[in-house]
PDB file of N, CA and C in Angstrom:
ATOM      1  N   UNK A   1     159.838 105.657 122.362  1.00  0.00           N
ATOM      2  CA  UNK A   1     159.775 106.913 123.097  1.00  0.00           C
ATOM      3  C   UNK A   1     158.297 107.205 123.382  1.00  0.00           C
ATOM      4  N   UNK A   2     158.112 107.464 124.636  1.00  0.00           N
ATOM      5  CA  UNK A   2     156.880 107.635 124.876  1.00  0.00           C
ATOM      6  C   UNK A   2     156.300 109.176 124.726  1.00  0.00           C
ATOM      7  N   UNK A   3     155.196 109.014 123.892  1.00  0.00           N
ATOM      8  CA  UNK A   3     154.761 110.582 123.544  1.00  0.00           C
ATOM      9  C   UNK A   3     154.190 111.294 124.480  1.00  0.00           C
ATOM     10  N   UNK A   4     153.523 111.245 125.840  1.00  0.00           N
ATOM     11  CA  UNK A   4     152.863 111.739 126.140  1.00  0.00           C
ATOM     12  C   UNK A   4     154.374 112.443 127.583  1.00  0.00           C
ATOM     13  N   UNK A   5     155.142 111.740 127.160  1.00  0.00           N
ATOM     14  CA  UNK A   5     156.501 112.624 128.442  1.00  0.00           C
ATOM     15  C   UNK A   5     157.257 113.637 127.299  1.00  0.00           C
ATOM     16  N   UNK A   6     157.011 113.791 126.183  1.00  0.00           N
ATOM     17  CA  UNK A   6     157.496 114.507 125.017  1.00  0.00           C
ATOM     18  C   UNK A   6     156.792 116.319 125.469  1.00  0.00           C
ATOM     19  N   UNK A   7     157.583 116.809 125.748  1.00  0.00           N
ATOM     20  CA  UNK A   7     157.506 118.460 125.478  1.00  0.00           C
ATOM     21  C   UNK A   7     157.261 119.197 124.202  1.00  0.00           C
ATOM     22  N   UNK A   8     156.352 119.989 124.424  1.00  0.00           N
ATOM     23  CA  UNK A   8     156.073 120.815 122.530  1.00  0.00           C
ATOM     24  C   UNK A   8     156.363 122.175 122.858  1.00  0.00           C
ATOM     25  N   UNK A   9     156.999 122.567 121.680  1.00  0.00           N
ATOM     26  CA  UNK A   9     157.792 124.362 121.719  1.00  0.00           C
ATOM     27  C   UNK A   9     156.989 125.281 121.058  1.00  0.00           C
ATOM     28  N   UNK A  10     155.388 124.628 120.495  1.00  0.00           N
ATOM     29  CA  UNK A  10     154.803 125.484 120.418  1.00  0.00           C
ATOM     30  C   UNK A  10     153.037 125.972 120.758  1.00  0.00           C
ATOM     31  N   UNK A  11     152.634 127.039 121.104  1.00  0.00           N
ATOM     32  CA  UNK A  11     151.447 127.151 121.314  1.00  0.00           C
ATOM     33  C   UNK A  11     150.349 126.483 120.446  1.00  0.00           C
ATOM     34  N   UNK A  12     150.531 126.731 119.311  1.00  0.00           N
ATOM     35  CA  UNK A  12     149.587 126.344 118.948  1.00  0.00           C
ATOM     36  C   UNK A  12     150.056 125.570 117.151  1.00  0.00           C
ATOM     37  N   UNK A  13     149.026 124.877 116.614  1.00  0.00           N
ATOM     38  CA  UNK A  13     149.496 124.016 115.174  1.00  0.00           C
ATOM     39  C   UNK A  13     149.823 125.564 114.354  1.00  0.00           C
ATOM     40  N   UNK A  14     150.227 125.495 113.136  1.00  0.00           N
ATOM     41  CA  UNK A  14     150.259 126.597 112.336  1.00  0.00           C
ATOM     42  C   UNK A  14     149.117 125.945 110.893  1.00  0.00           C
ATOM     43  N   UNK A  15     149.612 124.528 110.740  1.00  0.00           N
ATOM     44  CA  UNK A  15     148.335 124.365 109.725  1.00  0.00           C
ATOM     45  C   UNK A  15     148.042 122.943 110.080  1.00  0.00           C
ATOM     46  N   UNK A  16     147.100 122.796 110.865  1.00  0.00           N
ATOM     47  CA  UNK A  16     146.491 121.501 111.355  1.00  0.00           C
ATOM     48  C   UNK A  16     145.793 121.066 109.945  1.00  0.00           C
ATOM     49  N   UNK A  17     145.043 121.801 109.384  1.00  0.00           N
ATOM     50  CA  UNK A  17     144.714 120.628 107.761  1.00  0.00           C
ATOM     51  C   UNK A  17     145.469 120.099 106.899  1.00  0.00           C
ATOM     52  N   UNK A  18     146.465 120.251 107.386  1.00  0.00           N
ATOM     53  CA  UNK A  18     147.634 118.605 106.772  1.00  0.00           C
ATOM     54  C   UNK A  18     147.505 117.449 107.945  1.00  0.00           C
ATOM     55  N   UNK A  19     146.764 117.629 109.160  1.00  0.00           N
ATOM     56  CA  UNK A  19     146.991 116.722 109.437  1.00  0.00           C
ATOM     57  C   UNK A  19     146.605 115.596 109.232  1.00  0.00           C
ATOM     58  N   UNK A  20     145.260 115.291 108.842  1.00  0.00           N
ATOM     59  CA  UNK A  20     144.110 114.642 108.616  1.00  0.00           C
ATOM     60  C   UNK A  20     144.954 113.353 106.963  1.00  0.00           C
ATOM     61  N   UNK A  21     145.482 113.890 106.144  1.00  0.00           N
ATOM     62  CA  UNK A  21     146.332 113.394 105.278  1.00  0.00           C
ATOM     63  C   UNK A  21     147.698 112.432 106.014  1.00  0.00           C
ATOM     64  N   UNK A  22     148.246 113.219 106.981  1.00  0.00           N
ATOM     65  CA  UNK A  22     148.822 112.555 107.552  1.00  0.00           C
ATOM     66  C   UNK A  22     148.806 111.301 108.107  1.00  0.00           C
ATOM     67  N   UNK A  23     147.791 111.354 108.782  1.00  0.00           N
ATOM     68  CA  UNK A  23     146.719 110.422 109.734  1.00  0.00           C
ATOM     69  C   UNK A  23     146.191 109.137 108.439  1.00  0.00           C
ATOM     70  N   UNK A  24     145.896 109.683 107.458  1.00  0.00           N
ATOM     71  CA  UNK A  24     145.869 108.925 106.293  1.00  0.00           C
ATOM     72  C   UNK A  24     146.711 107.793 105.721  1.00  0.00           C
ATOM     73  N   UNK A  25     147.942 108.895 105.735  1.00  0.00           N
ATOM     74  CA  UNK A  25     149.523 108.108 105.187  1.00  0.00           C
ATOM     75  C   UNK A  25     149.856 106.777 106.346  1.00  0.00           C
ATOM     76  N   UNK A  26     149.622 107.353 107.681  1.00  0.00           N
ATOM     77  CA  UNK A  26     150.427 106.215 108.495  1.00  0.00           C
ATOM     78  C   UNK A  26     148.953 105.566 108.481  1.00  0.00           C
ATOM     79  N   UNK A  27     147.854 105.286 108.248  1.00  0.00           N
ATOM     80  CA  UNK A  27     146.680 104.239 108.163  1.00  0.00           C
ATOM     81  C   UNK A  27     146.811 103.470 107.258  1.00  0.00           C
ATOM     82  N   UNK A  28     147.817 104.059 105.555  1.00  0.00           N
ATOM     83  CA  UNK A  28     147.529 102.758 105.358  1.00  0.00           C
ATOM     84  C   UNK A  28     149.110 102.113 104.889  1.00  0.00           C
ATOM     85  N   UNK A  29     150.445 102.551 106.626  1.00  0.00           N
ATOM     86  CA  UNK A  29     151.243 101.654 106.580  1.00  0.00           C
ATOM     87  C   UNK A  29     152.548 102.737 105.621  1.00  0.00           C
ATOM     88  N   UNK A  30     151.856 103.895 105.751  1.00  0.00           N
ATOM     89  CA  UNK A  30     152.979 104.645 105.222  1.00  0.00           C
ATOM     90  C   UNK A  30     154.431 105.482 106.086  1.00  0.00           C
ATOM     91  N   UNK A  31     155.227 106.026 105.788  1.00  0.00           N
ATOM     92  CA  UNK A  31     155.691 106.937 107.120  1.00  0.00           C
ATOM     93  C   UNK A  31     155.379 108.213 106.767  1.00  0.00           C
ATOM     94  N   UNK A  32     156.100 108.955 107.519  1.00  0.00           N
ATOM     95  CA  UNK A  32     156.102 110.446 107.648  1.00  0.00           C
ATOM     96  C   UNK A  32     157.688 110.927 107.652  1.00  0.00           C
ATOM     97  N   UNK A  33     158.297 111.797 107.175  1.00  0.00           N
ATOM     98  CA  UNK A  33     159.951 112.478 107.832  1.00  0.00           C
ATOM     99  C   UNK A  33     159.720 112.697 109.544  1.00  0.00           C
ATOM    100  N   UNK A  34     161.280 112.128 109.502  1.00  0.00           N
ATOM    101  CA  UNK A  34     161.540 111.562 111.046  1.00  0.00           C
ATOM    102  C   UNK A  34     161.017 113.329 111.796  1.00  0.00           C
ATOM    103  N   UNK A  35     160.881 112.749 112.980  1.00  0.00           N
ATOM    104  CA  UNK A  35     160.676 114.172 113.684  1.00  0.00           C
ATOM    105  C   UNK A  35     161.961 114.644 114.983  1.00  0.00           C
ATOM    106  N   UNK A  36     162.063 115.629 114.656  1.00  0.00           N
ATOM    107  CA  UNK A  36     163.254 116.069 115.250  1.00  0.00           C
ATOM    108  C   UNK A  36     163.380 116.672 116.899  1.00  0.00           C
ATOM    109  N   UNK A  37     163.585 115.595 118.018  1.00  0.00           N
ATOM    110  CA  UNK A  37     163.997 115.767 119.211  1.00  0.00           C
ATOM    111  C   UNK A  37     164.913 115.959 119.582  1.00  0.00           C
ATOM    112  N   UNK A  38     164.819 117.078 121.019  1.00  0.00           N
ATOM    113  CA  UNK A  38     166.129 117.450 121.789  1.00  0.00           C
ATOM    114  C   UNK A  38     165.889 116.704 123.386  1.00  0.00           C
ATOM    115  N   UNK A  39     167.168 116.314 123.649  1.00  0.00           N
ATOM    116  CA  UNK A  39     167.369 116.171 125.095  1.00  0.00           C
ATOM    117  C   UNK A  39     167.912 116.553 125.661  1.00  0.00           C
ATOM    118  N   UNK A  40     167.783 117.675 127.000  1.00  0.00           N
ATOM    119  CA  UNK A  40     168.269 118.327 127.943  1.00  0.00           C
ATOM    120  C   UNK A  40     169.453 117.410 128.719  1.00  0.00           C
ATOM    121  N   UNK A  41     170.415 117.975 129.631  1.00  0.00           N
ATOM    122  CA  UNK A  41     170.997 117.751 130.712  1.00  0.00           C
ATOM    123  C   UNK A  41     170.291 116.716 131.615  1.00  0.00           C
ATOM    124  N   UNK A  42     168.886 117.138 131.548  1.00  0.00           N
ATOM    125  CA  UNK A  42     167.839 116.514 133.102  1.00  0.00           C
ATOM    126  C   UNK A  42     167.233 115.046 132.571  1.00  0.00           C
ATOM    127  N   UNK A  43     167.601 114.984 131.119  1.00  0.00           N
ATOM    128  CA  UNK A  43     166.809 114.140 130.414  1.00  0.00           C
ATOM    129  C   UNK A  43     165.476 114.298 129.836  1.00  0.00           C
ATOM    130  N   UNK A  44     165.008 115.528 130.130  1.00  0.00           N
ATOM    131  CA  UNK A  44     163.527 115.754 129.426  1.00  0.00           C
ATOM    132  C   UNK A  44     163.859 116.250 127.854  1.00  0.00           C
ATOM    133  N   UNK A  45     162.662 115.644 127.061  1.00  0.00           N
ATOM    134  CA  UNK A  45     162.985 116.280 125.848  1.00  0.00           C
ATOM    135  C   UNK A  45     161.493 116.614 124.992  1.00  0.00           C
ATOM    136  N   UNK A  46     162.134 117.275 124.437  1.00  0.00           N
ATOM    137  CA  UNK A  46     160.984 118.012 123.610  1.00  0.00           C
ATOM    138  C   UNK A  46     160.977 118.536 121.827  1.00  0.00           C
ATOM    139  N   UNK A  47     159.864 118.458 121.794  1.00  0.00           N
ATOM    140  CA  UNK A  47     160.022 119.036 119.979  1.00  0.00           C
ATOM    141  C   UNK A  47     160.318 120.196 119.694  1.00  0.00           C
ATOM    142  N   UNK A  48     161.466 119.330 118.376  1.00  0.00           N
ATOM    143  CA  UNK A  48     162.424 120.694 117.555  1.00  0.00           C
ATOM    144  C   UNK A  48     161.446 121.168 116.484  1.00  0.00           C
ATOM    145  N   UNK A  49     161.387 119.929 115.801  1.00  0.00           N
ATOM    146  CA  UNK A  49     160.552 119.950 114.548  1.00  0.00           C
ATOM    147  C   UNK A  49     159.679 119.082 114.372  1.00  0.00           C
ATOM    148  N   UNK A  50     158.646 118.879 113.752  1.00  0.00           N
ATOM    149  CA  UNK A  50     157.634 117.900 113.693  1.00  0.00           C
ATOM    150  C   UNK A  50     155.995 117.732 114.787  1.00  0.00           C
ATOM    151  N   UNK A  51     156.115 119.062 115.156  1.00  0.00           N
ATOM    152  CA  UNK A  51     154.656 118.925 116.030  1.00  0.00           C
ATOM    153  C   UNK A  51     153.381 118.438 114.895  1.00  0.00           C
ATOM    154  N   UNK A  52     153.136 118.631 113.920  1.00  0.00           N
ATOM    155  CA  UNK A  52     152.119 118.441 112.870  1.00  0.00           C
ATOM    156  C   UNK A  52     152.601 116.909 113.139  1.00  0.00           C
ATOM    157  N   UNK A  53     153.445 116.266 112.992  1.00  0.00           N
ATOM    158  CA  UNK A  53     153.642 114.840 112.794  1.00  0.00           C
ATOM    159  C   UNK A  53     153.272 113.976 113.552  1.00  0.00           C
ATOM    160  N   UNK A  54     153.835 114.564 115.107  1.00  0.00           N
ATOM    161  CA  UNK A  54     153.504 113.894 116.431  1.00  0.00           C
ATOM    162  C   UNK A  54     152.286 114.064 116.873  1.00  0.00           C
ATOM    163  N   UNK A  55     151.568 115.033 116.508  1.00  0.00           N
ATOM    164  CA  UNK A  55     149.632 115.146 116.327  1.00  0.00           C
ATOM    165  C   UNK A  55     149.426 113.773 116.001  1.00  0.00           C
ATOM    166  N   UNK A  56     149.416 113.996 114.309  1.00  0.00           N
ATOM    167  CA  UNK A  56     149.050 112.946 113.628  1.00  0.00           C
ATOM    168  C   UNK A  56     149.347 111.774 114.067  1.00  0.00           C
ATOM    169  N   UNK A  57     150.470 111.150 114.152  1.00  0.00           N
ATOM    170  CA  UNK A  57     150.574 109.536 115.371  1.00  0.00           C
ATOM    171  C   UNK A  57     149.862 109.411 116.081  1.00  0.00           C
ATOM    172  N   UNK A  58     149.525 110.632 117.180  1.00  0.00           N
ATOM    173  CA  UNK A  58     148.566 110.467 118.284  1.00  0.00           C
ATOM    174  C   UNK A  58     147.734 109.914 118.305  1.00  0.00           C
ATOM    175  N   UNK A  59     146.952 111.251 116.735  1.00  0.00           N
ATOM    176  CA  UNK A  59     145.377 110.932 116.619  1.00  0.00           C
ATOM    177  C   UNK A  59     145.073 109.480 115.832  1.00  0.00           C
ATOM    178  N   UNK A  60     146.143 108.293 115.530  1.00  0.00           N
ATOM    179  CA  UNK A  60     145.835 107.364 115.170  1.00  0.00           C
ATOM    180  C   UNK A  60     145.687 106.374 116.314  1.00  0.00           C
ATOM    181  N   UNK A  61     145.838 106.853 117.437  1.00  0.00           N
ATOM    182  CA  UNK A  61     145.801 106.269 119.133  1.00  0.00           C
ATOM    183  C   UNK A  61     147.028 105.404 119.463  1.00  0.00           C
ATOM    184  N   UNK A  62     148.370 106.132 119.035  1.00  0.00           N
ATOM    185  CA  UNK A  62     149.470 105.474 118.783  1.00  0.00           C
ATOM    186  C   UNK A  62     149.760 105.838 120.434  1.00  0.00           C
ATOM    187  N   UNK A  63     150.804 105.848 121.190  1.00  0.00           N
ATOM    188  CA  UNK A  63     151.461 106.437 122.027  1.00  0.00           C
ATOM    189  C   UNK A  63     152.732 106.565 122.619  1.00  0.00           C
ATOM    190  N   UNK A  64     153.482 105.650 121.467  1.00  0.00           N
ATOM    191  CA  UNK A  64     155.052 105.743 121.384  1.00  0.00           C
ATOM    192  C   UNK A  64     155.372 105.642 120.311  1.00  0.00           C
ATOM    193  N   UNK A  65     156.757 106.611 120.360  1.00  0.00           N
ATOM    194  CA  UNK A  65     156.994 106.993 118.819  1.00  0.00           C
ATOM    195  C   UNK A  65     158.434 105.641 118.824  1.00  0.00           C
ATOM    196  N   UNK A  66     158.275 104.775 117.376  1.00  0.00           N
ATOM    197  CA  UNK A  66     158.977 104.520 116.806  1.00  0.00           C
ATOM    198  C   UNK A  66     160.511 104.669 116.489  1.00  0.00           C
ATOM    199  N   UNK A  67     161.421 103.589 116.828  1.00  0.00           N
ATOM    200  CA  UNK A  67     162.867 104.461 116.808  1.00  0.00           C
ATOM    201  C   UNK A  67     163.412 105.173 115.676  1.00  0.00           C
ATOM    202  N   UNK A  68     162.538 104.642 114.477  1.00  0.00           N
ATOM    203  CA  UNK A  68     163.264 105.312 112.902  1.00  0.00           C
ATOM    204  C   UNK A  68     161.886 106.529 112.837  1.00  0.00           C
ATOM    205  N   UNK A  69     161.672 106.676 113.914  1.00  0.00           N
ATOM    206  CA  UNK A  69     160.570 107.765 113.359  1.00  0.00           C
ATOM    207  C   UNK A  69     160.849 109.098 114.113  1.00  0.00           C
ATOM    208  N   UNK A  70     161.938 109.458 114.302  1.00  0.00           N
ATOM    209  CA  UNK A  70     162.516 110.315 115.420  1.00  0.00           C
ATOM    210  C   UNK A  70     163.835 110.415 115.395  1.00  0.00           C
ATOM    211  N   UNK A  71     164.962 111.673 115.542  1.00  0.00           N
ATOM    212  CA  UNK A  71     166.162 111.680 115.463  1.00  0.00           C
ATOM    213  C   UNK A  71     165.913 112.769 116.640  1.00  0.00           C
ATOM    214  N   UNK A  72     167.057 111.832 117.997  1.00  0.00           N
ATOM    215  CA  UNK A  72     167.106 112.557 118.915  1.00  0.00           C
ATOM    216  C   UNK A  72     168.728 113.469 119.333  1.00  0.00           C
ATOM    217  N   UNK A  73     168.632 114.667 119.096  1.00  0.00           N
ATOM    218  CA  UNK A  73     169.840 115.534 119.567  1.00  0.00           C
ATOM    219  C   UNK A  73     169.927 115.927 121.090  1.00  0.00           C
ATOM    220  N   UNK A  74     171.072 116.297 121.880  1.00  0.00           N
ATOM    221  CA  UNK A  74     171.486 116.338 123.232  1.00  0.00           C
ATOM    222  C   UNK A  74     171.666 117.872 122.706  1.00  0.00           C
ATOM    223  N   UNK A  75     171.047 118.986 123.679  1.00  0.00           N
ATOM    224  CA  UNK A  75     170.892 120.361 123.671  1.00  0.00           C
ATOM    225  C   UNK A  75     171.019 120.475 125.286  1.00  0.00           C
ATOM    226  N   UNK A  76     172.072 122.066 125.069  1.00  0.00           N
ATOM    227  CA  UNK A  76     172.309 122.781 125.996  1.00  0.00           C
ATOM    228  C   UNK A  76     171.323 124.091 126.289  1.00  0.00           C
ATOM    229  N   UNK A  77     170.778 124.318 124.795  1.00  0.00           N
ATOM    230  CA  UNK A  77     169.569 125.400 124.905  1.00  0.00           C
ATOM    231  C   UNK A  77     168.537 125.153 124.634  1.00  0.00           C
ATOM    232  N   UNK A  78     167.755 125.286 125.470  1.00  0.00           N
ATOM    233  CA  UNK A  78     166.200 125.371 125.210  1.00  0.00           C
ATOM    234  C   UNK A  78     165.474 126.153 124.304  1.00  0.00           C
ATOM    235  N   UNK A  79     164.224 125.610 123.575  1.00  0.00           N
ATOM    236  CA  UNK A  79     163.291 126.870 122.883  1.00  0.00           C
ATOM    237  C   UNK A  79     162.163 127.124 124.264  1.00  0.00           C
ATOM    238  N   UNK A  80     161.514 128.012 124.333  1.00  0.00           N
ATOM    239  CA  UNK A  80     160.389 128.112 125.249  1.00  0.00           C
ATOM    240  C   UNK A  80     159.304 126.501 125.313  1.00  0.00           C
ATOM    241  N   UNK A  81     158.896 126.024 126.787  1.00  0.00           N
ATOM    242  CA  UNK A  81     158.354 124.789 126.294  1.00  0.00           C
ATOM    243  C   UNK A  81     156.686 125.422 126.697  1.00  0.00           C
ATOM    244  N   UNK A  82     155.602 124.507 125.942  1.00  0.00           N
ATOM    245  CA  UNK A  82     154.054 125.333 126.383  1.00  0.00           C
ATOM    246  C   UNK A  82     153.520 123.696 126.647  1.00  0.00           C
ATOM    247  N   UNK A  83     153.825 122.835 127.513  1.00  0.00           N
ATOM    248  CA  UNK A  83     153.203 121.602 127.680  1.00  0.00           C
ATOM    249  C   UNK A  83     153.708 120.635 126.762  1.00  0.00           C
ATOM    250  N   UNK A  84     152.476 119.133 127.050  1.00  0.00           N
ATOM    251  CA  UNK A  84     152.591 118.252 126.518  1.00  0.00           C
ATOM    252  C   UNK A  84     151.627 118.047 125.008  1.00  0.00           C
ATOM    253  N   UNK A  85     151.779 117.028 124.751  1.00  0.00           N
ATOM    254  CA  UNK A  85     150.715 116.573 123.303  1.00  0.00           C
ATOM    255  C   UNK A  85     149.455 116.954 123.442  1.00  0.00           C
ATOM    256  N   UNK A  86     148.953 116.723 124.962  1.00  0.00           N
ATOM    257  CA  UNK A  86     148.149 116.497 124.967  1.00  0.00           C
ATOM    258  C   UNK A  86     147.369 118.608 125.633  1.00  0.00           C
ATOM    259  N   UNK A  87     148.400 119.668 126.006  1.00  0.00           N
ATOM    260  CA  UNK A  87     147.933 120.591 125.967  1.00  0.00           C
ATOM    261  C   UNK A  87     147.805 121.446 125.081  1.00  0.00           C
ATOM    262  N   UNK A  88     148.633 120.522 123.813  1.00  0.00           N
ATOM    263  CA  UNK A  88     148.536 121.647 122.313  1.00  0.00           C
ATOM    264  C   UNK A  88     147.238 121.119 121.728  1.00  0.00           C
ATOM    265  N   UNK A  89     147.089 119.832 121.958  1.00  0.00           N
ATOM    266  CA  UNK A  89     145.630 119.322 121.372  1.00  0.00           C
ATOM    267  C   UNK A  89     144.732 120.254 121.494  1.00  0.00           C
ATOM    268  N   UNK A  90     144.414 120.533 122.942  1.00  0.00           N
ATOM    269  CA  UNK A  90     143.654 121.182 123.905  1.00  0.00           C
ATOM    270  C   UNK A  90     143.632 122.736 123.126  1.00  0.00           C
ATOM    271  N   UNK A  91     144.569 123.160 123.327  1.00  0.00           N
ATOM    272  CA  UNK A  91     144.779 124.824 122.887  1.00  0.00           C
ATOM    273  C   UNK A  91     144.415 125.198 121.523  1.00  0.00           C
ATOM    274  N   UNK A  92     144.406 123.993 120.738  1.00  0.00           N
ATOM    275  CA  UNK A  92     144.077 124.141 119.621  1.00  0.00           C
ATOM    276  C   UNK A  92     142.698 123.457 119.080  1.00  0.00           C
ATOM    277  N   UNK A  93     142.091 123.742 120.276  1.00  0.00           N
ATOM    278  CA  UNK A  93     140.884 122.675 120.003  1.00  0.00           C
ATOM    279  C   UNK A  93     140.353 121.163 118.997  1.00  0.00           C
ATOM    280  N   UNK A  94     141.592 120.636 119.310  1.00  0.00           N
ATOM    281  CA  UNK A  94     141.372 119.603 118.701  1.00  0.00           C
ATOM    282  C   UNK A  94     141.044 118.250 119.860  1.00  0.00           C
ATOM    283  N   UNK A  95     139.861 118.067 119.959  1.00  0.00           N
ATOM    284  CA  UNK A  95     139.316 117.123 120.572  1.00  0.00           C
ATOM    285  C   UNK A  95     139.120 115.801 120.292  1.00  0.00           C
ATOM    286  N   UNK A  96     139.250 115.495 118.898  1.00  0.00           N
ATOM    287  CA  UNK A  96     138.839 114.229 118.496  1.00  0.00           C
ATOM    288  C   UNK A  96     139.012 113.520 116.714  1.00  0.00           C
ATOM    289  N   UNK A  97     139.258 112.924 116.351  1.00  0.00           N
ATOM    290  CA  UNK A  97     139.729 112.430 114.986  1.00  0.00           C
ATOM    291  C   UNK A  97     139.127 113.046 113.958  1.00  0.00           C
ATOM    292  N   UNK A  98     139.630 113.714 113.183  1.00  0.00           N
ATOM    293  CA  UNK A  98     138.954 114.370 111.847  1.00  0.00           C
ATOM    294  C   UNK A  98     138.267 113.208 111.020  1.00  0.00           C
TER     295      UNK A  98
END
């Protein structure tokens, strides 16, 4: 699944200093709990749960997520969407690898 067509449901991280640990775990070959996607009617999909997670992949310069690293559900309702990976980065000023 490619991350950068992935939708995020929220403005901004709530605690980005786990991520850096994260970023840790999958460096040396560890996982993370799967992260939880929805897919619309149109086929677009976006994050339920796991924005801290899908950071962390990123910032290891990953750019597709893994099939056991993701459980994808078919939704009729939407949460509000605020962009891609790459505008929560942004909003949250995260520019570059801790």
């Amino acid at each position: 699944m490619q991350i950068s067509r992935i939708y995020v449901s929220q403005r901004k991280l709530r605690c980005a200093a786990q991520i850096p640990d994260m970023i840790e775990t999958l460096e040396v070959g560890g996982c993370l709990p799967r992260i939880t996607l929805s897919r619309s009617q149109d086929g677009s999909v976006q994050v339920e749960d796991g924005h801290h997670r899908l950071t962390a992949i990123w910032m290891t310069g990953r750019r597709e997520l893994k099939q056991h690293e993701y459980l994808l559900l078919e939704k009729d309702q939407w949460r509000p969407r605020f962009g891609r990976i790459t505008d929560l980065l942004e909003r949250c000023g995260i520019t570059a690898r801790w």
